[in-house]
PDB file of N, CA and C in Angstrom:
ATOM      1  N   UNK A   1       0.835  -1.172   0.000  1.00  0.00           N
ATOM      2  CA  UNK A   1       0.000   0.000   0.000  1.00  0.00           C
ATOM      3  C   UNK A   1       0.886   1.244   0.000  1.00  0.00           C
ATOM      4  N   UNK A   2       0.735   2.038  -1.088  1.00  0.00           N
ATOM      5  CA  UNK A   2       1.146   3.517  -0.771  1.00  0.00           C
ATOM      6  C   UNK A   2       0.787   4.509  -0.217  1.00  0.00           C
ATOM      7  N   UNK A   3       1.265   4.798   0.862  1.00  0.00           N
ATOM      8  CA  UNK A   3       0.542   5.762   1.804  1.00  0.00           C
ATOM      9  C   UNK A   3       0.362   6.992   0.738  1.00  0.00           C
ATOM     10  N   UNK A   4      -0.638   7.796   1.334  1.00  0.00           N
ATOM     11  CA  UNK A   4      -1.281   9.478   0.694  1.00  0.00           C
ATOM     12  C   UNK A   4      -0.597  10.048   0.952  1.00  0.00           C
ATOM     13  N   UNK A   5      -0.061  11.496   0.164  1.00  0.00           N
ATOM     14  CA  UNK A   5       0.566  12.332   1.213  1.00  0.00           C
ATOM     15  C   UNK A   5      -0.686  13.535   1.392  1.00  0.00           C
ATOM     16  N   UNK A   6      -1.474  13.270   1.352  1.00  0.00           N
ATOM     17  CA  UNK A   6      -2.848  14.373   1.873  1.00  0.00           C
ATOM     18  C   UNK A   6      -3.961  12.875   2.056  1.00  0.00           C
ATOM     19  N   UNK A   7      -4.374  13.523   3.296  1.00  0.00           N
ATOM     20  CA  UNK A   7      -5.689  13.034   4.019  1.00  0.00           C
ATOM     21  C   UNK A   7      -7.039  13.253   3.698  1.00  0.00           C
ATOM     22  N   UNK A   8      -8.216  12.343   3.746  1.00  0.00           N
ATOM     23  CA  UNK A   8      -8.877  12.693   3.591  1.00  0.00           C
ATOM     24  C   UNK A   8      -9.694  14.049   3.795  1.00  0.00           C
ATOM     25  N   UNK A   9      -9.472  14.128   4.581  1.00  0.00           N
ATOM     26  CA  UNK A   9     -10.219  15.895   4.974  1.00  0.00           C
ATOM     27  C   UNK A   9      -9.617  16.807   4.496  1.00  0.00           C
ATOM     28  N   UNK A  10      -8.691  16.754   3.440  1.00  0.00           N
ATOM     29  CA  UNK A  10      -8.108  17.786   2.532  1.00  0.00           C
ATOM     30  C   UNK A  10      -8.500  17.405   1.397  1.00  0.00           C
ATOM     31  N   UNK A  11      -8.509  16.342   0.546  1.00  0.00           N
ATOM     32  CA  UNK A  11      -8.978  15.474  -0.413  1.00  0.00           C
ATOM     33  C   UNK A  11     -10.378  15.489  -0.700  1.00  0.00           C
ATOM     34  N   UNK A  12     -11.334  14.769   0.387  1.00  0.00           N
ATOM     35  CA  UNK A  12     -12.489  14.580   0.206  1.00  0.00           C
ATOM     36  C   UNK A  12     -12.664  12.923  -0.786  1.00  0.00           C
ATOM     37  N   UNK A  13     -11.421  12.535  -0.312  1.00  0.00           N
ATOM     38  CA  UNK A  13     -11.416  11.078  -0.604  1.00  0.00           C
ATOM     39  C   UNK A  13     -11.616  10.094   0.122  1.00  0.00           C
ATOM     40  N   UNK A  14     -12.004   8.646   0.132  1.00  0.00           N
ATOM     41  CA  UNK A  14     -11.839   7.832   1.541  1.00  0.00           C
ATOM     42  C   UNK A  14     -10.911   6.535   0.898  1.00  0.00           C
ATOM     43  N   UNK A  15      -9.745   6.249   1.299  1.00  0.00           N
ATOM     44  CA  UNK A  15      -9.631   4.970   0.855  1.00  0.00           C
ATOM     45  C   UNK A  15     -10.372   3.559   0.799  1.00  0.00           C
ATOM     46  N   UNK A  16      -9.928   2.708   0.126  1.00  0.00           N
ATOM     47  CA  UNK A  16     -10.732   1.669   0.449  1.00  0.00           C
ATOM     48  C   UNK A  16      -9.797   0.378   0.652  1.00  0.00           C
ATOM     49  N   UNK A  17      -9.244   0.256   1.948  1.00  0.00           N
ATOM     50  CA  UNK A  17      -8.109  -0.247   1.998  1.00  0.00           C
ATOM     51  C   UNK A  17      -8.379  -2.024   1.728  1.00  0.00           C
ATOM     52  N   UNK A  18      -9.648  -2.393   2.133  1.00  0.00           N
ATOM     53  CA  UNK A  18      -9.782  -3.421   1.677  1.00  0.00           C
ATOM     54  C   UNK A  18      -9.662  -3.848   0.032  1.00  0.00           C
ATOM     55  N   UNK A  19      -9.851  -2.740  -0.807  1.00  0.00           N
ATOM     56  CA  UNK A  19     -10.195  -3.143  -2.046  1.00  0.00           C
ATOM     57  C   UNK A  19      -8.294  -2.790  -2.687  1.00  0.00           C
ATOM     58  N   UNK A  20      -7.761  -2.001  -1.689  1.00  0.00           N
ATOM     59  CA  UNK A  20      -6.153  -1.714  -2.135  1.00  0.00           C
ATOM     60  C   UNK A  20      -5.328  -3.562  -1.598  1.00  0.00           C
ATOM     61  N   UNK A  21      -6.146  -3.766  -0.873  1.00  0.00           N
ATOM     62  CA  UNK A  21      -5.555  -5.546  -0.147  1.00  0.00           C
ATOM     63  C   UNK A  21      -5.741  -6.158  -1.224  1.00  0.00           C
ATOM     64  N   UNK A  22      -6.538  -6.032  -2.578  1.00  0.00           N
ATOM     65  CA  UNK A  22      -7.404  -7.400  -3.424  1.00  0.00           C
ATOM     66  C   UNK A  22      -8.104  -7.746  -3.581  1.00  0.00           C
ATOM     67  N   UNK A  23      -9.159  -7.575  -2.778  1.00  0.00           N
ATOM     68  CA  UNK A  23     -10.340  -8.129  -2.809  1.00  0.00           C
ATOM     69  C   UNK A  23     -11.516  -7.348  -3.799  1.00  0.00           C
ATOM     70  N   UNK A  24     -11.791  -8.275  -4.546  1.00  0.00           N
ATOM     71  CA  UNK A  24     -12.782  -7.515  -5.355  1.00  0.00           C
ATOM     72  C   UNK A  24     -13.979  -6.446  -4.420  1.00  0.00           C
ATOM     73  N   UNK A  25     -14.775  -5.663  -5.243  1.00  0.00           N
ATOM     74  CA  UNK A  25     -15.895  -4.762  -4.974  1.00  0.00           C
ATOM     75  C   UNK A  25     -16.668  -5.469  -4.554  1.00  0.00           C
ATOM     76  N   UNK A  26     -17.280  -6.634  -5.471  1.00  0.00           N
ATOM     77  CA  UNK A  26     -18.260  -7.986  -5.413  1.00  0.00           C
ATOM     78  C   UNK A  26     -18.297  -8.505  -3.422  1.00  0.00           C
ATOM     79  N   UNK A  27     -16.858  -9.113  -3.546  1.00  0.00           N
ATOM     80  CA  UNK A  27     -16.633  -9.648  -2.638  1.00  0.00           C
ATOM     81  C   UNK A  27     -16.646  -8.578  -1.233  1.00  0.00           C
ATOM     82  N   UNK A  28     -16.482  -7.285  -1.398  1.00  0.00           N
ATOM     83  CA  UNK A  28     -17.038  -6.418  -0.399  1.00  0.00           C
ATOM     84  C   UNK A  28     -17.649  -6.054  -0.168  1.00  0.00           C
ATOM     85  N   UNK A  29     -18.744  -6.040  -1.037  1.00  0.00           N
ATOM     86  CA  UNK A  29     -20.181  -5.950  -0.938  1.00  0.00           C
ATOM     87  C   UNK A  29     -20.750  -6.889  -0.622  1.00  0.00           C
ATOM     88  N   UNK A  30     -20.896  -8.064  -0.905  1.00  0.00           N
ATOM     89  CA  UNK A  30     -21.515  -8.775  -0.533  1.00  0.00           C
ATOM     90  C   UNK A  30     -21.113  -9.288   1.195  1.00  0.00           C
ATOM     91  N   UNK A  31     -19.922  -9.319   1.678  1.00  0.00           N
ATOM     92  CA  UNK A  31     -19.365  -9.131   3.309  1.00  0.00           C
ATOM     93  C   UNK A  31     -20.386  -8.326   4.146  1.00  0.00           C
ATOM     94  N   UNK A  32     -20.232  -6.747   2.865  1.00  0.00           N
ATOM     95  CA  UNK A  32     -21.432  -5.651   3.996  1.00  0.00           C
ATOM     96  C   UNK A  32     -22.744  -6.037   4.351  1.00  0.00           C
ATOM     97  N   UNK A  33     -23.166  -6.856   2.915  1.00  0.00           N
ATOM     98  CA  UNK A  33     -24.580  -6.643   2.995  1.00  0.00           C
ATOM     99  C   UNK A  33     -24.977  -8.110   4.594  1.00  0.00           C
ATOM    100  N   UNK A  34     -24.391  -8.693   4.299  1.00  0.00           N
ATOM    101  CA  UNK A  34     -24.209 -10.140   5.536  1.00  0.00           C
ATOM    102  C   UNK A  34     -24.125  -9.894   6.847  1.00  0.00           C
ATOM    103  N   UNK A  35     -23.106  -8.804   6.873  1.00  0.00           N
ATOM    104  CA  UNK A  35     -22.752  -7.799   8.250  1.00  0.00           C
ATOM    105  C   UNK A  35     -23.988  -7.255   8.739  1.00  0.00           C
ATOM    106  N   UNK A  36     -24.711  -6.802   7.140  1.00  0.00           N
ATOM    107  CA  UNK A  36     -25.983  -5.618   7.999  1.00  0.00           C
ATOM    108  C   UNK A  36     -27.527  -6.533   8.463  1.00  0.00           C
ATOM    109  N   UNK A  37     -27.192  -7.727   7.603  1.00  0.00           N
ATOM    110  CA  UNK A  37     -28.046  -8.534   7.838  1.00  0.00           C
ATOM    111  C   UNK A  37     -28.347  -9.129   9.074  1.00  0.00           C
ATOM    112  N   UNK A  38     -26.957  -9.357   9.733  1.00  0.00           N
ATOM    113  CA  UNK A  38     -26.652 -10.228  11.093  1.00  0.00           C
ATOM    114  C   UNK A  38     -26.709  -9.419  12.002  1.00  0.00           C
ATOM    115  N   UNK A  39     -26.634  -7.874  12.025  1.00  0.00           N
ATOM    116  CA  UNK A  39     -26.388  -7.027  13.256  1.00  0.00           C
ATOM    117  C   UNK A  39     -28.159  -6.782  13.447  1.00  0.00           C
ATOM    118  N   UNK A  40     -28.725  -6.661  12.373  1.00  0.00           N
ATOM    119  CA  UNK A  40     -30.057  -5.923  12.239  1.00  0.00           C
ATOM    120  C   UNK A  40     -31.021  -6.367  11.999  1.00  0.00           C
ATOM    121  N   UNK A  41     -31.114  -7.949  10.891  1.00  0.00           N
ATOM    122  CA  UNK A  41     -32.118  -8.457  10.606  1.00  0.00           C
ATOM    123  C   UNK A  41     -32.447  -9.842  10.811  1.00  0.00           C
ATOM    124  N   UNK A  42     -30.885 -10.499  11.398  1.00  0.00           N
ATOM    125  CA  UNK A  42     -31.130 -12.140  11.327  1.00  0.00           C
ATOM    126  C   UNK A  42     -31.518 -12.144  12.722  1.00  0.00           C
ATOM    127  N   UNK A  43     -31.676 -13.841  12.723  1.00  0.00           N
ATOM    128  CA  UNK A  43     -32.096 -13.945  14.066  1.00  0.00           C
ATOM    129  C   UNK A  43     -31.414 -14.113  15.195  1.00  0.00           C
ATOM    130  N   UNK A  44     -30.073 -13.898  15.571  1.00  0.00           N
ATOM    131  CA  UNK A  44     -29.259 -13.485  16.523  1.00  0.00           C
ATOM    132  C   UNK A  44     -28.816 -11.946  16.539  1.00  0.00           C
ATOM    133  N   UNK A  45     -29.607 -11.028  15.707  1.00  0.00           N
ATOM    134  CA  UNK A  45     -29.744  -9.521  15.559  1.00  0.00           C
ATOM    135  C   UNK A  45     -29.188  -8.758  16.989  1.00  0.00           C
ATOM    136  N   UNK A  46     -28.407  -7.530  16.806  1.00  0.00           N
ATOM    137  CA  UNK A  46     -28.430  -7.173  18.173  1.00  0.00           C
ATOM    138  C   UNK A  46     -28.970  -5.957  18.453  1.00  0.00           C
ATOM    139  N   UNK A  47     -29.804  -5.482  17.157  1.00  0.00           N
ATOM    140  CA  UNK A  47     -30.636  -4.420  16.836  1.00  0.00           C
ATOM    141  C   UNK A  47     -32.059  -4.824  17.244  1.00  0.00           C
ATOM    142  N   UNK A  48     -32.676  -4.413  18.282  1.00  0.00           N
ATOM    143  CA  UNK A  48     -34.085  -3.877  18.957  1.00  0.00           C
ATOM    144  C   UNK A  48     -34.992  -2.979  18.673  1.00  0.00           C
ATOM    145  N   UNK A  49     -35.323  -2.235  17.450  1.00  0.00           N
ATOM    146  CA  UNK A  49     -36.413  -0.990  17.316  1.00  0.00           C
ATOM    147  C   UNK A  49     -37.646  -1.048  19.028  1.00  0.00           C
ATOM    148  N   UNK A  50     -37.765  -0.086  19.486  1.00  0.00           N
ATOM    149  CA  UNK A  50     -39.276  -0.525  20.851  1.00  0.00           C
ATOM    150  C   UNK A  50     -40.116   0.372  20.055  1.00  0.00           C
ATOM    151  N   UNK A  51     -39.738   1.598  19.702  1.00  0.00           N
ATOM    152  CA  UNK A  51     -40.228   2.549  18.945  1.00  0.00           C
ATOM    153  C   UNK A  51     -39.495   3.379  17.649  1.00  0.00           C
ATOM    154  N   UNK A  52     -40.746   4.378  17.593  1.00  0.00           N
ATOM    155  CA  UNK A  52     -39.916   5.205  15.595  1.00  0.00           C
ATOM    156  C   UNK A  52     -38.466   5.503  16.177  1.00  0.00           C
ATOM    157  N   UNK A  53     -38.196   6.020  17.552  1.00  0.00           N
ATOM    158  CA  UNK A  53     -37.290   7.118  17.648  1.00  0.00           C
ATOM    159  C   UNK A  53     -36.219   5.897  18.942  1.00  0.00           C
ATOM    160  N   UNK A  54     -36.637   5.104  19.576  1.00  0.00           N
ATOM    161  CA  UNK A  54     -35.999   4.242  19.883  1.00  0.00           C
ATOM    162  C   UNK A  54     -35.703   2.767  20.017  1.00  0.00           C
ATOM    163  N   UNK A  55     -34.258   2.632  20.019  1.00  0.00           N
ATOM    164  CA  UNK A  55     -34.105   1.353  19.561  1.00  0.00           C
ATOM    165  C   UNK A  55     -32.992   0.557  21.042  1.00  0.00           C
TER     166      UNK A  55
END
């Protein structure tokens, strides 16, 4: 990996250090979508809605 010599908050860039490791887009997307599935929608979820405004 080649480090930046300007940071994001000068840039307005974000790296994507996983995708600078190899790993396809595919294959990182599909990780996220599994991640958001398991925190929020499967059934060991650790996401609770009680109401609109709390969860």
């Amino acid at each position: 990996m080649v480090p930046w010599t300007k940071g994001a908050s000068e840039t307005g860039e974000y790296r994507n250090l996983i995708l600078e490791a190899g790993y396809s887009q595919a294959n990182i997307d599909a990780k996220l979508e599994k991640a958001y599935y398991d925190f929020f929608e499967g059934p060991n979820r650790v996401y609770f809605e009680v109401e609109d405004s709390l969860a």
